[in-house]
C-alpha atoms as a PDB file:
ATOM      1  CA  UNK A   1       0.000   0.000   0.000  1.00  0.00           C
ATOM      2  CA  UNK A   2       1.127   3.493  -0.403  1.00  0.00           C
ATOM      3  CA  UNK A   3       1.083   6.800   0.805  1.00  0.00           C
ATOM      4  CA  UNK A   4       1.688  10.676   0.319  1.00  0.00           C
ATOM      5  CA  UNK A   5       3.345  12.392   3.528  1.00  0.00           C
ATOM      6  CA  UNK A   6       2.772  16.099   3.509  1.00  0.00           C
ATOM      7  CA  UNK A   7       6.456  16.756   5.169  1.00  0.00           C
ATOM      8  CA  UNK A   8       7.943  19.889   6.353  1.00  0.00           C
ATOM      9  CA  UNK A   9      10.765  17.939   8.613  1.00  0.00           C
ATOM     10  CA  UNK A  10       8.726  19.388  11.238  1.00  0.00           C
ATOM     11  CA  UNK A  11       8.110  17.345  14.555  1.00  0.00           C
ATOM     12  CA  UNK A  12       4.641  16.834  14.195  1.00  0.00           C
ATOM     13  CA  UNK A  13       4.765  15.525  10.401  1.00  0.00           C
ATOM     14  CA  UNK A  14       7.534  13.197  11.208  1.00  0.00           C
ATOM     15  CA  UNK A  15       6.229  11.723  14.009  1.00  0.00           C
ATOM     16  CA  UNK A  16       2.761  11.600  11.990  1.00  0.00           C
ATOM     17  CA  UNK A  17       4.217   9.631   9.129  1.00  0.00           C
ATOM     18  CA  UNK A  18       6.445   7.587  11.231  1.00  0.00           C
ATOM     19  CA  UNK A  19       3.189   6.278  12.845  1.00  0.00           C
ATOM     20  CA  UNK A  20       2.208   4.675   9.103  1.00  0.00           C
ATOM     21  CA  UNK A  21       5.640   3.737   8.177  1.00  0.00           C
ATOM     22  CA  UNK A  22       5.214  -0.495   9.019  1.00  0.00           C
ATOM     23  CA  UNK A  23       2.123  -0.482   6.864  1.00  0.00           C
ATOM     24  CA  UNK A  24       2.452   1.949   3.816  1.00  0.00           C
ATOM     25  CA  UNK A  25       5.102   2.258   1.149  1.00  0.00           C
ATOM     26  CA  UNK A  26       6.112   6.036   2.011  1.00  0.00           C
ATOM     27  CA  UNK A  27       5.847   9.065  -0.514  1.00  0.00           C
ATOM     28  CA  UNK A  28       7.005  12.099   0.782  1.00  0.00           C
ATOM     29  CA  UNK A  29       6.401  16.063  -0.666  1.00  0.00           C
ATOM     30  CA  UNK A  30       8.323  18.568   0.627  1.00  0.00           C
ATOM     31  CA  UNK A  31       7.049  22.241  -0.689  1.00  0.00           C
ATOM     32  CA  UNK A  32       9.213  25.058  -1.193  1.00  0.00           C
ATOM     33  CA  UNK A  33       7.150  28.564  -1.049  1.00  0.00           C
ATOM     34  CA  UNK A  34       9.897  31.123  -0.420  1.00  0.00           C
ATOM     35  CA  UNK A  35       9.896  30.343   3.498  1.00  0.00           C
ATOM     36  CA  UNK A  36      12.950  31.357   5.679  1.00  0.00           C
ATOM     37  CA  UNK A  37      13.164  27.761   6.839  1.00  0.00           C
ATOM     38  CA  UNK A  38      12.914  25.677   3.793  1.00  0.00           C
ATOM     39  CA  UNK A  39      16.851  25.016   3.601  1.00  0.00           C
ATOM     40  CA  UNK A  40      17.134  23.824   7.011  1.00  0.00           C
ATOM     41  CA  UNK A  41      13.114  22.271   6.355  1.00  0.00           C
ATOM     42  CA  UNK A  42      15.078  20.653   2.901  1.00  0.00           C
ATOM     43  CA  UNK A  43      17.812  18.966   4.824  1.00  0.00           C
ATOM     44  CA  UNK A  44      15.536  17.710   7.380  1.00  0.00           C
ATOM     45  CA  UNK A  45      13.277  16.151   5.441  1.00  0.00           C
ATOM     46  CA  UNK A  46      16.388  14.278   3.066  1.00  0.00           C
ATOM     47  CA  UNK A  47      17.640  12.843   6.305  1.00  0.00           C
ATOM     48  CA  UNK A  48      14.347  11.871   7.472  1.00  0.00           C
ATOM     49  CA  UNK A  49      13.527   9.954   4.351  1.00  0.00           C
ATOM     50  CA  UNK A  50      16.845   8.617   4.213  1.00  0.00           C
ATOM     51  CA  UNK A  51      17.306   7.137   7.479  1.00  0.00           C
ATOM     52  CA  UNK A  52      13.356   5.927   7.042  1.00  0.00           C
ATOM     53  CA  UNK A  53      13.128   4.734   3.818  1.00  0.00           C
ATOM     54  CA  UNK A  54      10.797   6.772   2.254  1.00  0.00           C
ATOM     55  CA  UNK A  55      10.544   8.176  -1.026  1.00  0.00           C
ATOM     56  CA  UNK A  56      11.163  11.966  -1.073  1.00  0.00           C
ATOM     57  CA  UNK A  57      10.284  14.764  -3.677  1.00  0.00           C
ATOM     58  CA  UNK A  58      10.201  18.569  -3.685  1.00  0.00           C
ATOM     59  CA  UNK A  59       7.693  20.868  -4.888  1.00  0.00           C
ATOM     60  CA  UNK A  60       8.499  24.252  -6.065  1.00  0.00           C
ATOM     61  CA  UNK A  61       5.830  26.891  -5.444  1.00  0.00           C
ATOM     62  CA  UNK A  62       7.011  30.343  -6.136  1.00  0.00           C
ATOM     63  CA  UNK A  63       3.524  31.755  -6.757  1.00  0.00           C
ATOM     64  CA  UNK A  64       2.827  31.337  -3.335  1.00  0.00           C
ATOM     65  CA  UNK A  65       5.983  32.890  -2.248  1.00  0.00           C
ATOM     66  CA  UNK A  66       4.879  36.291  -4.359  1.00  0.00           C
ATOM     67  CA  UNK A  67       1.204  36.656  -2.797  1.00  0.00           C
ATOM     68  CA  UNK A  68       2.107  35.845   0.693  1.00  0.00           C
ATOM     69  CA  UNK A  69       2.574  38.507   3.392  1.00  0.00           C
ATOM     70  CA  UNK A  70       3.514  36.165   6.099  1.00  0.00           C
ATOM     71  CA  UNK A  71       6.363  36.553   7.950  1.00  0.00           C
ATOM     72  CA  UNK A  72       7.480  33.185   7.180  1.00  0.00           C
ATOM     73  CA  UNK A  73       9.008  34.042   3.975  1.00  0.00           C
ATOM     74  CA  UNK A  74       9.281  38.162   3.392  1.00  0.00           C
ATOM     75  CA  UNK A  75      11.470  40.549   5.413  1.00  0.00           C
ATOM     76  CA  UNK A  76       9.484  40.696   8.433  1.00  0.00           C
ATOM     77  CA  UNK A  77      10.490  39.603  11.787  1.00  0.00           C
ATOM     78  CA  UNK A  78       9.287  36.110  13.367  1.00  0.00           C
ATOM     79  CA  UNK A  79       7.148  36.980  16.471  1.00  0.00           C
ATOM     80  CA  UNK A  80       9.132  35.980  19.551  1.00  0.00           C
ATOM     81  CA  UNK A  81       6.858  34.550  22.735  1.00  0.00           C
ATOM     82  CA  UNK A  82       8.105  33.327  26.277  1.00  0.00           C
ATOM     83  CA  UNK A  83       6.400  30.452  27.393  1.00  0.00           C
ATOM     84  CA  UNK A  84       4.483  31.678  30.047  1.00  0.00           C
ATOM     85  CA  UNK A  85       2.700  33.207  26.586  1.00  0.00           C
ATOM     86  CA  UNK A  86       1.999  30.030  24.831  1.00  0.00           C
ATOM     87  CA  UNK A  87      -1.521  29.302  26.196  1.00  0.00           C
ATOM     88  CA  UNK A  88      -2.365  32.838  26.117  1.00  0.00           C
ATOM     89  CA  UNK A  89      -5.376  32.619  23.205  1.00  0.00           C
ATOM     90  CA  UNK A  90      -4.691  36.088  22.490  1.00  0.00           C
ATOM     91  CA  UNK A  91      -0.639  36.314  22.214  1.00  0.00           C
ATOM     92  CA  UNK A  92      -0.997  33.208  20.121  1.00  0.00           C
ATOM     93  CA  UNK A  93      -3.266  34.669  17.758  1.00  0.00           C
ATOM     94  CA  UNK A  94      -1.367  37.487  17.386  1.00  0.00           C
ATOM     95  CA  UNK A  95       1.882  35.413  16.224  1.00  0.00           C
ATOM     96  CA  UNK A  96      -0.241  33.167  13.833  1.00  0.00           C
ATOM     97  CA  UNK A  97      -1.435  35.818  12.041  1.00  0.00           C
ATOM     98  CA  UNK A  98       2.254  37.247  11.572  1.00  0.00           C
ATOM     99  CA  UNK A  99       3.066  33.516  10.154  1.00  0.00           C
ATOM    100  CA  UNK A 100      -0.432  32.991   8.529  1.00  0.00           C
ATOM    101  CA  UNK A 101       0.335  31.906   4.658  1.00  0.00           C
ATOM    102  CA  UNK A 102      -2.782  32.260   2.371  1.00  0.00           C
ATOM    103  CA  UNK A 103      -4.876  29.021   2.085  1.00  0.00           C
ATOM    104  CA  UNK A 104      -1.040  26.828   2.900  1.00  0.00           C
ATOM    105  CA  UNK A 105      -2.736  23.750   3.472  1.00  0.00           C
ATOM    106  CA  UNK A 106      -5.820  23.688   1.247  1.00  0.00           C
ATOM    107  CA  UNK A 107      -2.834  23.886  -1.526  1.00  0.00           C
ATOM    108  CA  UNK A 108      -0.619  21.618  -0.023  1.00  0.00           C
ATOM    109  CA  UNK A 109      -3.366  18.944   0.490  1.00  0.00           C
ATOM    110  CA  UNK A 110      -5.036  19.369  -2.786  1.00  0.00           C
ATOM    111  CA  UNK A 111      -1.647  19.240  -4.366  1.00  0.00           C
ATOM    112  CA  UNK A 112      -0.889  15.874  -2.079  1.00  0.00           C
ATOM    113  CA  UNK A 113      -4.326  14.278  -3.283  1.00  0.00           C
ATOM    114  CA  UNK A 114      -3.204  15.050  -7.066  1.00  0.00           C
ATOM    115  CA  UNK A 115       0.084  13.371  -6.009  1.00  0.00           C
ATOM    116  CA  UNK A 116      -2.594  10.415  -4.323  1.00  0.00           C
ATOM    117  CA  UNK A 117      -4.398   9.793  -7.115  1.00  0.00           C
ATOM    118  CA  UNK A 118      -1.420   9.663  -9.803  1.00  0.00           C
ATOM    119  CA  UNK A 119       0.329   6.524  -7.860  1.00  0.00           C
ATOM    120  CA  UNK A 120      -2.344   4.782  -6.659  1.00  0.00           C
ATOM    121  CA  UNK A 121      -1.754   5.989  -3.224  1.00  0.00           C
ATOM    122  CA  UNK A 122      -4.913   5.074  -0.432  1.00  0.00           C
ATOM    123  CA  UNK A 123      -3.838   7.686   2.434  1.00  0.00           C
ATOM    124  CA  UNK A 124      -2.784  11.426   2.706  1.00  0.00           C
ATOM    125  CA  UNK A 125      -0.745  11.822   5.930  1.00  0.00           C
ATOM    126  CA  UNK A 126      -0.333  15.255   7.492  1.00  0.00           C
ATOM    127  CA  UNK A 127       0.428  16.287  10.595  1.00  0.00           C
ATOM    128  CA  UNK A 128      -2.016  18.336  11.983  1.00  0.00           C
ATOM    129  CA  UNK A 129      -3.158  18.328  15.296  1.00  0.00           C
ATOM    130  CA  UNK A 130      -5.139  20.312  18.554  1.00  0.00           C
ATOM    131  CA  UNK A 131      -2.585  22.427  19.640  1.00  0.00           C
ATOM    132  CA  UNK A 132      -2.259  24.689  16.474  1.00  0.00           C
ATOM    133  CA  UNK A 133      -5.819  23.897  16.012  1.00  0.00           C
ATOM    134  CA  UNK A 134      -6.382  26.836  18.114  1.00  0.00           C
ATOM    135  CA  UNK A 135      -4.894  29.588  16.340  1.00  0.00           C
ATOM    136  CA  UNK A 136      -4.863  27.604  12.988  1.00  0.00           C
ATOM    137  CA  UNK A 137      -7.932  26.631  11.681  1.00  0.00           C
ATOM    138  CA  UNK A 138      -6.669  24.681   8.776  1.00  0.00           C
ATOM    139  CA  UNK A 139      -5.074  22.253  11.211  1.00  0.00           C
ATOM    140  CA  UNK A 140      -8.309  21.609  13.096  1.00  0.00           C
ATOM    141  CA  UNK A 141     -10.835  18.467  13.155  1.00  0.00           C
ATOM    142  CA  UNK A 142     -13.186  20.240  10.938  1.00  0.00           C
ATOM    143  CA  UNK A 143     -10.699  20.921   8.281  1.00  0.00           C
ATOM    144  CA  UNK A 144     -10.137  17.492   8.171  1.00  0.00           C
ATOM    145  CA  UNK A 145     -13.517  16.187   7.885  1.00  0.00           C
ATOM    146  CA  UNK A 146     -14.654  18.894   5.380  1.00  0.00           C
ATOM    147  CA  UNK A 147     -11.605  18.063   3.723  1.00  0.00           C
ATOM    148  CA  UNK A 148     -12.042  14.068   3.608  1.00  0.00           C
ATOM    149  CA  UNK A 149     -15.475  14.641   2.391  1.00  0.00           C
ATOM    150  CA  UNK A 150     -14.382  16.867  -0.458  1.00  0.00           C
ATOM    151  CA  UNK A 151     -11.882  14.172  -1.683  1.00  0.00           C
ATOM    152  CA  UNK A 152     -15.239  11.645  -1.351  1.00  0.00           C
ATOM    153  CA  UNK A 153     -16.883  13.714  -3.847  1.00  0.00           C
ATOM    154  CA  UNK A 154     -14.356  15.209  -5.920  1.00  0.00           C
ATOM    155  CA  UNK A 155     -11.859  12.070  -6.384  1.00  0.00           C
ATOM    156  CA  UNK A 156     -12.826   9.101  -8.560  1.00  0.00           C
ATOM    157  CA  UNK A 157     -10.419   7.319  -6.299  1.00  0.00           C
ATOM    158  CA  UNK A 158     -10.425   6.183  -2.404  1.00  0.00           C
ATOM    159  CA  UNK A 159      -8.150   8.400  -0.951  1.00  0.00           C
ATOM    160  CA  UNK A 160      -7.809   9.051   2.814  1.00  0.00           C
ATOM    161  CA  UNK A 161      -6.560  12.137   4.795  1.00  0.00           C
ATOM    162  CA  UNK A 162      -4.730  10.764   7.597  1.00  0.00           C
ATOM    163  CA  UNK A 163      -3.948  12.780  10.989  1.00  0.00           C
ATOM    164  CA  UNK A 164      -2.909  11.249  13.935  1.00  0.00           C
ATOM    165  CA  UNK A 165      -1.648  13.512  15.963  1.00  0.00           C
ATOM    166  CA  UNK A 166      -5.253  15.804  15.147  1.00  0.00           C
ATOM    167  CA  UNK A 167      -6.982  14.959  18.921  1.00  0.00           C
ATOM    168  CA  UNK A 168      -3.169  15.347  19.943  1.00  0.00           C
ATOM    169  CA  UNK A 169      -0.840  18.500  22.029  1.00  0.00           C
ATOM    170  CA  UNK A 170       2.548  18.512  21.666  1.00  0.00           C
ATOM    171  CA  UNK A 171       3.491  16.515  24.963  1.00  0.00           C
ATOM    172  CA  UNK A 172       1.408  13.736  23.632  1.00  0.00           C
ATOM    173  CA  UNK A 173       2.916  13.747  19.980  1.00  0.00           C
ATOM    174  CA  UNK A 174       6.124  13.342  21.571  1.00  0.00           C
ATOM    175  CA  UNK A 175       4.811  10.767  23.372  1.00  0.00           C
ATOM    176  CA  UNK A 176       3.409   9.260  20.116  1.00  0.00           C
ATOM    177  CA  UNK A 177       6.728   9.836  18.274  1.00  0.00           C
ATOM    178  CA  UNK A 178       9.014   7.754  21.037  1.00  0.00           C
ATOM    179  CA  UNK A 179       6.148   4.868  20.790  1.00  0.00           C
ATOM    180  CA  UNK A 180       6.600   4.711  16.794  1.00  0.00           C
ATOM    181  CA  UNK A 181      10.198   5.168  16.534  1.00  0.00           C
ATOM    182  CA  UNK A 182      10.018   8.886  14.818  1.00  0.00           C
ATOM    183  CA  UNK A 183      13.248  10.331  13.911  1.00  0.00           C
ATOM    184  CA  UNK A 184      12.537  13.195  16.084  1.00  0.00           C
ATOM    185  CA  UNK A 185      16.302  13.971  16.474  1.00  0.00           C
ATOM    186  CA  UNK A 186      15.945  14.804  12.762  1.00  0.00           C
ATOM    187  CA  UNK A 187      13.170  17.041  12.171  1.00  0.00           C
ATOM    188  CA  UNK A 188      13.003  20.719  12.377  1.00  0.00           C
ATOM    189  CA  UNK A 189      10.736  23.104  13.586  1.00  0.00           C
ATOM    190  CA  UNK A 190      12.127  26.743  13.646  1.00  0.00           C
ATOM    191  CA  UNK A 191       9.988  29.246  11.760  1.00  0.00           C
ATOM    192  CA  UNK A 192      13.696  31.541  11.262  1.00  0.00           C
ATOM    193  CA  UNK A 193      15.109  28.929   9.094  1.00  0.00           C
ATOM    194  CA  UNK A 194      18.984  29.521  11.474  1.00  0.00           C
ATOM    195  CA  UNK A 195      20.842  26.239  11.213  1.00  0.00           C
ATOM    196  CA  UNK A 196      20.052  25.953  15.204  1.00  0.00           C
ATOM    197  CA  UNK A 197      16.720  26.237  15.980  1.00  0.00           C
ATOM    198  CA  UNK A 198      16.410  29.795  17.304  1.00  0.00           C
ATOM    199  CA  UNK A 199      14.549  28.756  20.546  1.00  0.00           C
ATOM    200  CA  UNK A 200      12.242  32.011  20.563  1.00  0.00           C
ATOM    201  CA  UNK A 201       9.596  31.559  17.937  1.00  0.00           C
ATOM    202  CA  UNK A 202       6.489  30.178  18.548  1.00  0.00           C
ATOM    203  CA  UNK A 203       6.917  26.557  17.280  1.00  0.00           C
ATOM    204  CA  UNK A 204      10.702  26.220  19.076  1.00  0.00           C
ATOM    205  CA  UNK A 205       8.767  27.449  22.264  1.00  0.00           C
ATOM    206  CA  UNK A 206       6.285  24.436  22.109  1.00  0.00           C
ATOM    207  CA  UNK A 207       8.526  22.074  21.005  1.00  0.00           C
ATOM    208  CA  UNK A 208      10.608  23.176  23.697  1.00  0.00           C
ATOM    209  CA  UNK A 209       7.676  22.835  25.895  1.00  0.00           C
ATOM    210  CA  UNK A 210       7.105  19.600  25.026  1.00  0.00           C
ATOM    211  CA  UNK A 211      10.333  17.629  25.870  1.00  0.00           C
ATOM    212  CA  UNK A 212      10.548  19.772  28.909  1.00  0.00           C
ATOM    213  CA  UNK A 213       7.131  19.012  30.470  1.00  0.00           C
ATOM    214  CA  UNK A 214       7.646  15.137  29.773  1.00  0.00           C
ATOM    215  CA  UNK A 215      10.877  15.297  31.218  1.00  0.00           C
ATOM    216  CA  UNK A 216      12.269  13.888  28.129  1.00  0.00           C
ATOM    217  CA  UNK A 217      15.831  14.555  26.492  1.00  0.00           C
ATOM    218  CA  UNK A 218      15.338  16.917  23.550  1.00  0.00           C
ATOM    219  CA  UNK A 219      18.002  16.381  21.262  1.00  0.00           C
ATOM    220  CA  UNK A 220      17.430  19.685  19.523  1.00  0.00           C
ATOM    221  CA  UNK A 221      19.759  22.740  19.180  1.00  0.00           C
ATOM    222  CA  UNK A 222      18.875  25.962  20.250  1.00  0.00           C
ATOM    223  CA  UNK A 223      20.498  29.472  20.256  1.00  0.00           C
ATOM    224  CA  UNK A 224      18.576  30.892  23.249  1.00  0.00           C
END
């Protein structure tokens, strides 16, 4: 059987497509859209597929690049938060707007189900999940379903969207990811696209978070 991985060599994608790699025949996308990270994002993902197996391909999308505002990929700074800011609804809101790319994952996924249907692949895995559901509506549980039933109606074929990490926070995908063997030490999460993760960004901060709360060693490099 096979699948498409949506994969940024972020934490919660790898640990997502680990959890499918025993049963599926791995296909992995990697999309470039003029983000800061995607070189550090790029090598991630190569070593991730290497040391897994898994077939890897990137996707150049430059059109997104030139209609984005986000501060993911023009001259604008990252938001910094301190942790102590991370379940603050209103602080987080605030930085996922500043990183918001238009309509990201409706391409990504619509370009993955393309991808899906031209191999004969029967799953789409992503790695959304609950804790960016809450600033990030197009990682929620309603995204997915809406999504899923769009590919019902829309696809000739019987293609899945696969999230398990989407009931999940990031303690528990950790968790998740040292139960299925994820490569964890290999991903990357860093919205500033440094070659060490710069530890003050939103996504380093719950990563961070993460291995800290579970008292588990994180084997990633920050500069702060």
């Amino acid at each position: 059987m096979k699948a498409i991985s949506v994969l940024s060599g972020g934490l919660d994608c790898t640990v997502a497509t680990s959890a499918y790699a025993n049963d599926y025949d791995i296909h992995a996308i990697t999309f470039n859209y003029g983000q800061k990270s995607f070189k550090q994002e790029l090598k991630a993902s190569k070593e991730i597929c290497k040391k897994m197996n898994w077939t890897h391909e990137v996707i150049d999308l430059p059109w997104l690049s030139k209609i984005s505002t986000s501060s993911l990929n023009t001259s604008e700074d990252i938001p910094e938060v301190k942790e102590d800011e991370l379940d603050d609804l209103e602080k987080s809101k605030s930085s996922a707007s500043s990183v918001w790319v238009p309509a990201r994952n409706m391409v990504f996924t619509s370009i993955a189900a393309s991808y899906a249907e031209s191999i004969g692949a029967e799953i789409i895995i992503v790695g959304w999940d609950r804790e960016e559901a809450a600033t990030f509506p197009d990682n929620s549980k309603e995204f997915l379903n809406a999504f899923n039933e769009l590919i019902e109606i829309g696809s000739p074929d019987n293609i899945k969207i696969e999230a398990p990490a989407i009931d999940l926070n990031k303690e528990e995908i950790v968790e998740l990811g040292v139960k299925v063997g994820a490569p964890m030490e290999l991903s990357y999460s860093c919205y500033a696209g440094r070659e060490k993760h710069c530890g003050v960004c939103e996504s380093c901060m719950r990563r961070k978070r993460a291995f800290k709360k579970l008292k588990i060693n994180d084997p990633t490099e920050y500069e702060q």
